[in-house]
C-alpha atoms as a PDB file:
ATOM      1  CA  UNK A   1     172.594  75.051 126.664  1.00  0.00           C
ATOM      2  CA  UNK A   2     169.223  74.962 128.572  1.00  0.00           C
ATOM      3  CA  UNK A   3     167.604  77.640 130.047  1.00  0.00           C
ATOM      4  CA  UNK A   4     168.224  78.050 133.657  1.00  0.00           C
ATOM      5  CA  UNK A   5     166.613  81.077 134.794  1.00  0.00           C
ATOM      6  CA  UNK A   6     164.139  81.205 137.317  1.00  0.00           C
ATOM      7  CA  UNK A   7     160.704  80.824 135.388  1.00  0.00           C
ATOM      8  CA  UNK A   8     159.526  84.379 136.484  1.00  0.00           C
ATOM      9  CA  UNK A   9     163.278  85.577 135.473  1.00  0.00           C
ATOM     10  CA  UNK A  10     162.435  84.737 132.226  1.00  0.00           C
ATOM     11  CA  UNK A  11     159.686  87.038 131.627  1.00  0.00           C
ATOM     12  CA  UNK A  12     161.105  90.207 130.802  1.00  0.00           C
ATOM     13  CA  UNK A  13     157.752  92.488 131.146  1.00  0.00           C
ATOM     14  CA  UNK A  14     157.689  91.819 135.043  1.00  0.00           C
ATOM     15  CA  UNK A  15     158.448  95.648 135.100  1.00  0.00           C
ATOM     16  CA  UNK A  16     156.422  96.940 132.730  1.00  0.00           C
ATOM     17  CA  UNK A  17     153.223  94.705 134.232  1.00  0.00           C
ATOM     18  CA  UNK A  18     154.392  96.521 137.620  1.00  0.00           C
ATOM     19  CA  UNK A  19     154.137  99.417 136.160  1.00  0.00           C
ATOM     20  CA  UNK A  20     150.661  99.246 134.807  1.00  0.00           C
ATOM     21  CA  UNK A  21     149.639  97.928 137.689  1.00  0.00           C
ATOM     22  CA  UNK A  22     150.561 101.305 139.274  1.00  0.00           C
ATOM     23  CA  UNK A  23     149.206 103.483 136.782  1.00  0.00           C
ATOM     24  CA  UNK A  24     145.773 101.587 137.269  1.00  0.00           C
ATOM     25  CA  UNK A  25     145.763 101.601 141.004  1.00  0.00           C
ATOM     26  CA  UNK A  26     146.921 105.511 140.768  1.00  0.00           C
ATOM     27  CA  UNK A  27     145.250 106.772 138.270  1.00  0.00           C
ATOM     28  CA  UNK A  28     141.988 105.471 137.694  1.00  0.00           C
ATOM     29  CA  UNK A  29     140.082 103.449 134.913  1.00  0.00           C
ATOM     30  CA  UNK A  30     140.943 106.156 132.452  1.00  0.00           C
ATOM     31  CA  UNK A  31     144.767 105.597 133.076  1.00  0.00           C
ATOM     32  CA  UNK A  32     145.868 102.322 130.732  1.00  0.00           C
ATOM     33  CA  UNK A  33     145.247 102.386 127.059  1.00  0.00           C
ATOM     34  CA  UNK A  34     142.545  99.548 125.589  1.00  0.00           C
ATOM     35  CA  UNK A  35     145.453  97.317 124.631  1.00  0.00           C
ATOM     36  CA  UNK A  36     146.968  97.822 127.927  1.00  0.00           C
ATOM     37  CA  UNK A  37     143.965  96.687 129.507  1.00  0.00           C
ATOM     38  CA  UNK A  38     143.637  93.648 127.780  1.00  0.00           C
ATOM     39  CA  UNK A  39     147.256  93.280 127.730  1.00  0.00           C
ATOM     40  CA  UNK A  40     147.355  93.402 131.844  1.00  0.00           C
ATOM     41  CA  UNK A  41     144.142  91.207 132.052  1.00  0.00           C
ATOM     42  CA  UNK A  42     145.631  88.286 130.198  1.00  0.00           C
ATOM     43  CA  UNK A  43     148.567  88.361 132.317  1.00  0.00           C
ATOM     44  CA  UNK A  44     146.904  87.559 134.972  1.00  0.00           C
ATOM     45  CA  UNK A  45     145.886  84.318 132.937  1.00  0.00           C
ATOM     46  CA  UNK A  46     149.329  83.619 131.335  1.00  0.00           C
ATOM     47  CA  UNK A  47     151.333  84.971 133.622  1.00  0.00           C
ATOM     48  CA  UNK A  48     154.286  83.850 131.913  1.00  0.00           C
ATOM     49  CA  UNK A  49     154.299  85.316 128.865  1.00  0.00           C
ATOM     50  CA  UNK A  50     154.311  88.680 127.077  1.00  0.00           C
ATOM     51  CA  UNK A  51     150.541  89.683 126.404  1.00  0.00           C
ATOM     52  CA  UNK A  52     150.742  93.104 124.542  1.00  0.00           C
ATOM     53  CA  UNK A  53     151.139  91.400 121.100  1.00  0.00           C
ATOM     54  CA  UNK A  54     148.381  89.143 121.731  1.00  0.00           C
ATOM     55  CA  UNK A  55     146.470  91.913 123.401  1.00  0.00           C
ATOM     56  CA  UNK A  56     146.792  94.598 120.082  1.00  0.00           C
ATOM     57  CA  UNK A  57     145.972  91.084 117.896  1.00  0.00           C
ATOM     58  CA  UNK A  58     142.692  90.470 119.820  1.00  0.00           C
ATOM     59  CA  UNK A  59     141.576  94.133 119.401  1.00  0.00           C
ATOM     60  CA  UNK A  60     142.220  94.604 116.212  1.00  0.00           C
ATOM     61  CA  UNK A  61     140.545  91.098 115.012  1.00  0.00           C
ATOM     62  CA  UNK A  62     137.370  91.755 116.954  1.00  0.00           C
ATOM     63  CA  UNK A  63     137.074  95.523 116.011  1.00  0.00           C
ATOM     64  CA  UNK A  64     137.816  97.117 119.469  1.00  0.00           C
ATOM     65  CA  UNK A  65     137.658  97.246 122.850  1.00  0.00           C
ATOM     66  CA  UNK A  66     133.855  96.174 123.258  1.00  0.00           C
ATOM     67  CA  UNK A  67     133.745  93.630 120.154  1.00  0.00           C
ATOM     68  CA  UNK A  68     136.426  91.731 121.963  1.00  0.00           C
ATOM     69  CA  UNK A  69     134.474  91.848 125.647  1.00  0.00           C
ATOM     70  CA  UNK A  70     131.293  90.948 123.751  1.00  0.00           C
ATOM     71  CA  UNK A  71     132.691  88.411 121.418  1.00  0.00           C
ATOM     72  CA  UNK A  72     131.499  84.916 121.801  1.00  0.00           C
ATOM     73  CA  UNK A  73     133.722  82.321 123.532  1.00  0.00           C
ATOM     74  CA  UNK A  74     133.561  79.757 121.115  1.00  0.00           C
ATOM     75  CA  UNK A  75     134.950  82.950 118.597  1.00  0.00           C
ATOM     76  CA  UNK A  76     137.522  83.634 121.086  1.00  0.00           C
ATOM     77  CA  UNK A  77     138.980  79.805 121.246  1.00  0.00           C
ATOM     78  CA  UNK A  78     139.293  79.998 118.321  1.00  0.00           C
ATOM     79  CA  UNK A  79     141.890  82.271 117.650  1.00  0.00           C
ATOM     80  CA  UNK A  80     144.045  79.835 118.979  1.00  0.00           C
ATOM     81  CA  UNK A  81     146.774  81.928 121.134  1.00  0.00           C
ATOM     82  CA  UNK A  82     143.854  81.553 124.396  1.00  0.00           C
ATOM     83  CA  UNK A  83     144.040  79.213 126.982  1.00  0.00           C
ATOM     84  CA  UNK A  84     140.395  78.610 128.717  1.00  0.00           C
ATOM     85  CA  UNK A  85     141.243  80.756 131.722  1.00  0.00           C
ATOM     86  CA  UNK A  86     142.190  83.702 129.499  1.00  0.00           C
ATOM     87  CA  UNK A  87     138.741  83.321 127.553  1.00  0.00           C
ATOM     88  CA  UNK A  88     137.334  83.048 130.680  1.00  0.00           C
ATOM     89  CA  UNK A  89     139.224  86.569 132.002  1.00  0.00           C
ATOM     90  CA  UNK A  90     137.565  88.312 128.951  1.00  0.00           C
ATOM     91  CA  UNK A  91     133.673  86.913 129.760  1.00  0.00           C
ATOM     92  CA  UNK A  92     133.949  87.750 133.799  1.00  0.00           C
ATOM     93  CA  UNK A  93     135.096  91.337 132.644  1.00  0.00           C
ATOM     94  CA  UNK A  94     132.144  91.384 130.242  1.00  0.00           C
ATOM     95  CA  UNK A  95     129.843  89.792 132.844  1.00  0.00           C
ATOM     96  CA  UNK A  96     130.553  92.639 135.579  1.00  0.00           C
ATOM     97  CA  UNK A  97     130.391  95.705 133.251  1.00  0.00           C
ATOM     98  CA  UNK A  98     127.133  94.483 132.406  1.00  0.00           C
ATOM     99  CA  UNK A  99     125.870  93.574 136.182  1.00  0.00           C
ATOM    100  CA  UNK A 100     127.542  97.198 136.791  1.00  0.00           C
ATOM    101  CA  UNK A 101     125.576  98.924 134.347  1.00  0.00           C
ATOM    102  CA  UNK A 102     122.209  97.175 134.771  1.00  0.00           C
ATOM    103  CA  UNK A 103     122.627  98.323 138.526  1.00  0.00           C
ATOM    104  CA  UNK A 104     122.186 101.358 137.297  1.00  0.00           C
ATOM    105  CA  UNK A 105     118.456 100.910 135.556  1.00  0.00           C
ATOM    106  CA  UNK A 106     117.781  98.198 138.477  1.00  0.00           C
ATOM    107  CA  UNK A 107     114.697  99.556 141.038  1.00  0.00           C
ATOM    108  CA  UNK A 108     114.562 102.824 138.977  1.00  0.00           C
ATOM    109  CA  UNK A 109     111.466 104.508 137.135  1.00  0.00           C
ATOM    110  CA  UNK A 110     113.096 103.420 133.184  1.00  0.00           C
ATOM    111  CA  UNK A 111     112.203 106.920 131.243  1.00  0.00           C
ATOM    112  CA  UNK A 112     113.546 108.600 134.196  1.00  0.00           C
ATOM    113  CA  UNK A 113     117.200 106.524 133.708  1.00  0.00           C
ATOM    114  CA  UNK A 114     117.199 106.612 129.839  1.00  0.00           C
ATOM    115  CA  UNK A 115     120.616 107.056 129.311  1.00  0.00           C
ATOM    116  CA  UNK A 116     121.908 104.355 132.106  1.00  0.00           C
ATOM    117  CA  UNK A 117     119.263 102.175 130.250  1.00  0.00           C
ATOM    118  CA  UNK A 118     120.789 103.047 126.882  1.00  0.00           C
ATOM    119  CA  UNK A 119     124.314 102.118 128.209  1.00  0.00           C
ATOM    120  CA  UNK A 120     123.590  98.766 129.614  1.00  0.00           C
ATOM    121  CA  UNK A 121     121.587  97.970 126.012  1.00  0.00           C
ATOM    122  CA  UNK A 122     124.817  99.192 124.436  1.00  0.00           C
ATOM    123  CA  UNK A 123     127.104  97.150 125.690  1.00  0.00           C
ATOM    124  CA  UNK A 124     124.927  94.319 125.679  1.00  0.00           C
ATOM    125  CA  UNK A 125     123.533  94.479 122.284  1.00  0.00           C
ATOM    126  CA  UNK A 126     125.894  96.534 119.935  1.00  0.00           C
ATOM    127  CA  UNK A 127     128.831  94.160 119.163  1.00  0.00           C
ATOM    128  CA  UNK A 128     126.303  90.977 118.623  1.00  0.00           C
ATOM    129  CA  UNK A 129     126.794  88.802 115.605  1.00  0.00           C
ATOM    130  CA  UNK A 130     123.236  88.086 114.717  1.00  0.00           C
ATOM    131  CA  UNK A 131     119.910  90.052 115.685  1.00  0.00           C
ATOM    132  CA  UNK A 132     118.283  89.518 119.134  1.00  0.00           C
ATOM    133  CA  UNK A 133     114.954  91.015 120.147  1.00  0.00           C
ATOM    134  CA  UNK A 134     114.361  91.600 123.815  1.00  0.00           C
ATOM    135  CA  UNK A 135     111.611  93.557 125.658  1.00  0.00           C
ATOM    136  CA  UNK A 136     111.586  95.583 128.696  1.00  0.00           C
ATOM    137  CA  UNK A 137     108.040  94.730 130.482  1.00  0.00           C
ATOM    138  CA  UNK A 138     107.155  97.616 132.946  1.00  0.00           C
ATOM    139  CA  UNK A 139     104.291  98.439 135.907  1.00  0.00           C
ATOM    140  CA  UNK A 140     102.634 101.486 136.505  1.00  0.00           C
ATOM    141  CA  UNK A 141     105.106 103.216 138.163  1.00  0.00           C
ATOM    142  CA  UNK A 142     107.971 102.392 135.011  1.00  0.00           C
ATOM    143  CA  UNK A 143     109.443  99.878 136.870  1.00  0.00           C
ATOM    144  CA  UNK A 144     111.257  97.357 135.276  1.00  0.00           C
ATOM    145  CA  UNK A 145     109.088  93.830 136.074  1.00  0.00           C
ATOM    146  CA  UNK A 146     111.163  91.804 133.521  1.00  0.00           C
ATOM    147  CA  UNK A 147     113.817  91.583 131.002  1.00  0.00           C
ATOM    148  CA  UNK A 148     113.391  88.921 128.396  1.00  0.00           C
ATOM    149  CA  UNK A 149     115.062  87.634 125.249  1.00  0.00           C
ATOM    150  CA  UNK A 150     112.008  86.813 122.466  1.00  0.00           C
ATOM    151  CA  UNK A 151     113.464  86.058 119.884  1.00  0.00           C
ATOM    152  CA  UNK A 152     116.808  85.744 117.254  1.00  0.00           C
ATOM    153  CA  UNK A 153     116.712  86.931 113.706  1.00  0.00           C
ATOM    154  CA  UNK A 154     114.686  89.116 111.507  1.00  0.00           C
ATOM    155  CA  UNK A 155     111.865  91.166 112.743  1.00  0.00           C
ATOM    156  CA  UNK A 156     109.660  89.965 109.735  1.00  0.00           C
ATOM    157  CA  UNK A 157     106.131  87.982 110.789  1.00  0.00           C
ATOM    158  CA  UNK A 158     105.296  90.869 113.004  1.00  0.00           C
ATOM    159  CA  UNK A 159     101.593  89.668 113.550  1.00  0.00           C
ATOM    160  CA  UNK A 160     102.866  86.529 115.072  1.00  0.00           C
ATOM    161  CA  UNK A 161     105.715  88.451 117.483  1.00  0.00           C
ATOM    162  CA  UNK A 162     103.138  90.865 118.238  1.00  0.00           C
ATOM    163  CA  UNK A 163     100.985  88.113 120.054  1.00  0.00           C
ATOM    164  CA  UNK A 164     103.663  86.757 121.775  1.00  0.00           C
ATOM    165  CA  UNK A 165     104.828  89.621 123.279  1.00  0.00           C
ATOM    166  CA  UNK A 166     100.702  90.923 124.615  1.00  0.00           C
ATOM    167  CA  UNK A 167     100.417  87.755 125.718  1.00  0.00           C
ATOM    168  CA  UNK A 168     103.646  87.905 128.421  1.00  0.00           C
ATOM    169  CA  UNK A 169     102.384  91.399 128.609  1.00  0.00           C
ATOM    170  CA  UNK A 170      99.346  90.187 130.168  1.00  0.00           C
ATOM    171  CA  UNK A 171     101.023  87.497 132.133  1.00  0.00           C
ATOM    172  CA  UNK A 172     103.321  89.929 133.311  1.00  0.00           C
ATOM    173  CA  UNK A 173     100.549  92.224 134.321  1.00  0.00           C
ATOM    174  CA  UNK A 174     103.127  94.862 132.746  1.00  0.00           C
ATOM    175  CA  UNK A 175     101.254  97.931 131.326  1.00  0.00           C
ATOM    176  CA  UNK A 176     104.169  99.337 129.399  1.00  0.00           C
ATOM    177  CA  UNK A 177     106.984  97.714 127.422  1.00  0.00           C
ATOM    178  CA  UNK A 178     109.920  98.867 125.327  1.00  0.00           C
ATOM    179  CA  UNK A 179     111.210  96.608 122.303  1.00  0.00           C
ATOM    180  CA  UNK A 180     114.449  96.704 121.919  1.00  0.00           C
ATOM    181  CA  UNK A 181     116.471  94.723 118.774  1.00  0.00           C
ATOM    182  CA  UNK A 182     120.436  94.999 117.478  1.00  0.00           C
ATOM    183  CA  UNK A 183     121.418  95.558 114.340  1.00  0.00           C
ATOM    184  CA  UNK A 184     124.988  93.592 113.392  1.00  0.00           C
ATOM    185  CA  UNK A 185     125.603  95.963 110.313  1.00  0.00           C
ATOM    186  CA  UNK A 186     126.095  98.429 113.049  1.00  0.00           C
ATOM    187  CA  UNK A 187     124.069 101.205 111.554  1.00  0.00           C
ATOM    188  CA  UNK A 188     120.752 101.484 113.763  1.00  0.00           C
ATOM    189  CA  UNK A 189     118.890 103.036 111.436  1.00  0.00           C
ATOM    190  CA  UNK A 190     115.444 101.255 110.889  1.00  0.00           C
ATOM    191  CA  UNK A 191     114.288  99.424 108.384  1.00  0.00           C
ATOM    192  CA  UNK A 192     110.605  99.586 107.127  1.00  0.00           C
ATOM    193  CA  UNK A 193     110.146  96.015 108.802  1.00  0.00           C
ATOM    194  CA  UNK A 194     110.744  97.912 112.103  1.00  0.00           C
ATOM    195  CA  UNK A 195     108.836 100.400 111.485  1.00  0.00           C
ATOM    196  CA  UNK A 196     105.883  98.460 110.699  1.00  0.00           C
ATOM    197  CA  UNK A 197     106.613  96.084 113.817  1.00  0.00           C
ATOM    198  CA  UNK A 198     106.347  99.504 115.561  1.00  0.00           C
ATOM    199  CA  UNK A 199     103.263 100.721 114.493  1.00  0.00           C
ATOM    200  CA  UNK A 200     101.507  97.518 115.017  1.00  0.00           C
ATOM    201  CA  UNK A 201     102.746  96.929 118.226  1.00  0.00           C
ATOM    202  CA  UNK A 202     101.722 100.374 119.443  1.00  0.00           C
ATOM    203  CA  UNK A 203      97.855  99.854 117.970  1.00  0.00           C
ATOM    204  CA  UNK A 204      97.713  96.660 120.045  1.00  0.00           C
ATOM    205  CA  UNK A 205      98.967  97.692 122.816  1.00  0.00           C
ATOM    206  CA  UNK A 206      96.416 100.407 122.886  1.00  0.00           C
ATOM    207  CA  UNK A 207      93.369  98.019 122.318  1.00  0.00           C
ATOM    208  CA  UNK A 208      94.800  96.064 125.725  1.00  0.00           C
ATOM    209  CA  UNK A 209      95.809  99.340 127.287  1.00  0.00           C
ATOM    210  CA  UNK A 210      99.727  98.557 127.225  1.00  0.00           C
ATOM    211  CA  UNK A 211     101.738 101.432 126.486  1.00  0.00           C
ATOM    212  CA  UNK A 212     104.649 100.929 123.839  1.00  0.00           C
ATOM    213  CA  UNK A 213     107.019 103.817 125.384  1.00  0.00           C
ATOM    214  CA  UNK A 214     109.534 102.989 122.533  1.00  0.00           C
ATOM    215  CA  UNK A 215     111.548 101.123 120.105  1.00  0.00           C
ATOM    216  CA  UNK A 216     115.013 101.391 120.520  1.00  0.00           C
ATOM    217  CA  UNK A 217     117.332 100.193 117.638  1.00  0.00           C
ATOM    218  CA  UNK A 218     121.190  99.495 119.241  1.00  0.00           C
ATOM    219  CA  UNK A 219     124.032  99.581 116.644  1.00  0.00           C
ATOM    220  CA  UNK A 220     128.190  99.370 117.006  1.00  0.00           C
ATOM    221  CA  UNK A 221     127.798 103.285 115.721  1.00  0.00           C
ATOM    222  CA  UNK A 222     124.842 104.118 118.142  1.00  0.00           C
ATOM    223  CA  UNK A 223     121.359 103.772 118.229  1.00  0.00           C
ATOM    224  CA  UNK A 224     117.681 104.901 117.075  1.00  0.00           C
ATOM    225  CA  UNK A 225     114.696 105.780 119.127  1.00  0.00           C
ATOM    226  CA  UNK A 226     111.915 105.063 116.772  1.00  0.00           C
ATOM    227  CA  UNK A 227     109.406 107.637 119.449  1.00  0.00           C
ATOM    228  CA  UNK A 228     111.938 110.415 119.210  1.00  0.00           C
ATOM    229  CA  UNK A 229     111.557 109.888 115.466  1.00  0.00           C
ATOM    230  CA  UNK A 230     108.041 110.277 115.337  1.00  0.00           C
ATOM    231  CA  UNK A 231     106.984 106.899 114.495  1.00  0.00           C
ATOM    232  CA  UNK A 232     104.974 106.065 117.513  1.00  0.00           C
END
């Protein structure tokens, strides 16, 4: 006999996605569980269907709350059980915690915002399947002038990265930078490549009076300052 209920009838977590609804609105961000997050913000992509299974499947594939947010989209299509809009809720969600949290270093001296600069690096950086190097190019007053991707993969060749990154230095007219590279093991520690990167970058900079402030190493289990370590 075919089903004759009214599509939304059908659904029989219209109550509970009420209810989370509620506890969201009432109590704040800190109110819904992880999976209950996801599980709510896939509903509102497939309304029609019960997300909590899906939502605990997600998480626990991707390693967490911020592996799944971070994850790529091609990764996340294929799992198979995600439509394009519901890939696309998980990116826009990634997309404004980071605009959020760069807000928060935006127009502000960078030593004097370390940790909102450490937060934004965190969650743009730590859950990244392959290394990225970026660096932070700042003026006089530790502004931040720009924000640029250099380069993907290991930070090996150092003389060559070292010229590129004077060079936009100088174009920049930036007279400090920070470095700042992911490690997809997770563990920041450095390695002795970084280290040497670090040294070398921080004798060059002197020669063309640009200040290296840091190195910052971002891992899933936290990250490394290689200037509170001593190494510059």
């Amino acid at each position: 006999m075919p089903d004759r209920l009214a599509p939304e009838a059908r659904h029989h977590g219209k109550g509970h996605r009420t209810r989370l609804r509620q506890r969201l609105i009432e109590g704040g961000p800190d109110a819904l569980l992880d999976h209950e997050l996801v599980e709510y913000l896939l509903a509102l992509a497939i309304p029609r269907r019960d997300t909590k299974p899906l939502a605990k499947t997600l998480l626990d594939r991707f390693g967490g709350f911020g592996a799944l947010l971070a994850a790529d989209a091609g990764a996340l299509v294929r799992v198979g059980a995600l439509s394009e809009s519901a890939v696309a809720a998980l990116k826009i969600v990634q997309a404004s915690a980071l605009r959020l949290l760069k807000e928060q270093v935006k127009d502000r001296p960078v030593l004097g915002s370390w940790q909102a600069l450490l937060d934004y690096l965190h969650a743009d950086m730590a859950h990244e399947a392959i290394e990225r190097v970026r660096v932070l190019f700042l003026n006089s007053k530790n502004l931040l002038i720009r924000d640029e991707p250099m380069w993907e993969g290991s930070v090996d060749e150092s003389a060559v990265y070292i010229r590129e990154i004077m060079r936009r230095a100088l174009d920049c007219h930036a007279t400090a930078i920070i470095i700042v590279h992911n490690h997809p093991s997770g563990d920041p520690t450095p390695s002795q490549q970084d280290i040497r990167l670090t040294r070398d970058l921080a004798e060059a900079g002197r020669h063309l009076r640009i200040t290296l402030h840091d190195h910052v190493i971002i891992g899933a289990k936290g990250h490394s300052s290689l200037r509170a370590m001593g190494v510059i």
